[in-house]
Protein backbone atom coordinates (compact mmCIF):
# COMPACT_ATOMS: atom_id res chain seq x y z
CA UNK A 1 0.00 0.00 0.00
CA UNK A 2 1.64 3.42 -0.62
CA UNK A 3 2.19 5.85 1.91
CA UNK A 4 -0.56 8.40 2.52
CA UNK A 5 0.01 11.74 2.24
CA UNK A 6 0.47 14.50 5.64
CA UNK A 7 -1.01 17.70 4.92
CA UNK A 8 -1.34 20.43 7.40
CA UNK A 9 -4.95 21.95 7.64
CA UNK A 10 -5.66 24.63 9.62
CA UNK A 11 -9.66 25.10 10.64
CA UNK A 12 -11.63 27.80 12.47
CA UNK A 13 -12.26 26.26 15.65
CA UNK A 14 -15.59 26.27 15.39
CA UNK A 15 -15.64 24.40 12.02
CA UNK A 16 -12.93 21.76 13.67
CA UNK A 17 -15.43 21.39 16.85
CA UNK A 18 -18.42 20.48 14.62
CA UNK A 19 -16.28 17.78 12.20
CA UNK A 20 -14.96 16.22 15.93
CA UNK A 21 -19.12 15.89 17.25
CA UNK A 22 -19.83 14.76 13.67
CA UNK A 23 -17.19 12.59 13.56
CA UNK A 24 -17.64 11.20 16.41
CA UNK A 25 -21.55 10.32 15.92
CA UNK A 26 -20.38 8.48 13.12
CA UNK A 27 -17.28 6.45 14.76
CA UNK A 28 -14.93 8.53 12.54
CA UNK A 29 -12.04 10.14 13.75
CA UNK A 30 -11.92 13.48 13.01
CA UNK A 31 -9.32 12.76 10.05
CA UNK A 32 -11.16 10.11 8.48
CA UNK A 33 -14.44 12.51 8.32
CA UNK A 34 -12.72 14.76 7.05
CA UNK A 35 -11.32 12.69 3.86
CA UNK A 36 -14.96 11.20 3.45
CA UNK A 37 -15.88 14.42 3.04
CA UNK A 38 -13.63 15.26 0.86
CA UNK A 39 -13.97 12.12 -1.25
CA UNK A 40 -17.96 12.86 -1.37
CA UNK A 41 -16.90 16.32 -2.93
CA UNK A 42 -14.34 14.79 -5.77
CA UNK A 43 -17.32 12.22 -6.14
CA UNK A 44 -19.55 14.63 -6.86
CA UNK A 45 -17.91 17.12 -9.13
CA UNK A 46 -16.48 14.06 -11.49
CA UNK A 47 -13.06 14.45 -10.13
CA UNK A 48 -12.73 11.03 -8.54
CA UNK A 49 -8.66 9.47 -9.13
CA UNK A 50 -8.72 6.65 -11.17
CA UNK A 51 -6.95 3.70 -9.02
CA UNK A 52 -7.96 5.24 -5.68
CA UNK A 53 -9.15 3.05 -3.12
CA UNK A 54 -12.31 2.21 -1.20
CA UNK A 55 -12.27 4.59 2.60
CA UNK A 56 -12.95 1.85 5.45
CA UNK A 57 -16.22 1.79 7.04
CA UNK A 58 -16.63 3.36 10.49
CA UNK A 59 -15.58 1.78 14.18
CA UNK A 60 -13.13 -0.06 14.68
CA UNK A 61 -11.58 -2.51 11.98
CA UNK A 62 -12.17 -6.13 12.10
CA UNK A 63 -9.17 -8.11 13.57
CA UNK A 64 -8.15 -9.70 10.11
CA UNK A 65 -7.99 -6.26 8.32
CA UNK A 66 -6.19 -4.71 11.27
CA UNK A 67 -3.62 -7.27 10.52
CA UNK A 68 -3.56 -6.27 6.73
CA UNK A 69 -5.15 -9.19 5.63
CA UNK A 70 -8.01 -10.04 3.19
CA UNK A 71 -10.31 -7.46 3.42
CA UNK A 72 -13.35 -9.05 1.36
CA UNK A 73 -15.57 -9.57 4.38
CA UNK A 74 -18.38 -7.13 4.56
């Protein structure tokens, strides 16, 4: 799997408060609600990567993909 990318990203506080709640309600970490989102947006506008890869579902993973193996269980 290649590395993914760091990128700093500075937020009102406000705005970074309400991603955390939402995040939260939806067993996200902040981060990971935050590339959903901005997946939904490239979805949306036709700007989706070829080759990119499916996000993981929320919670926690299932002990056989947090070990990096098959992940064809859904």
């Amino acid at each position: 799997m290649p590395e993914r990318k760091k990128v700093l990203l500075r937020l009102d506080p406000a705005v970074h408060d309400a991603l955390a709640r939402w995040a939260a309600d939806e067993l996200r970490s902040t981060n990971a609600q935050i590339e959903l989102l901005l997946r939904r947006a490239l979805a949306d506008a036709g700007r989706t990567p070829r080759g990119v890869g499916r996000i993981r579902g929320p919670g926690r993973p299932r002990a056989q993909e947090s070990r990096g193996e098959d992940e064809t269980m859904e």
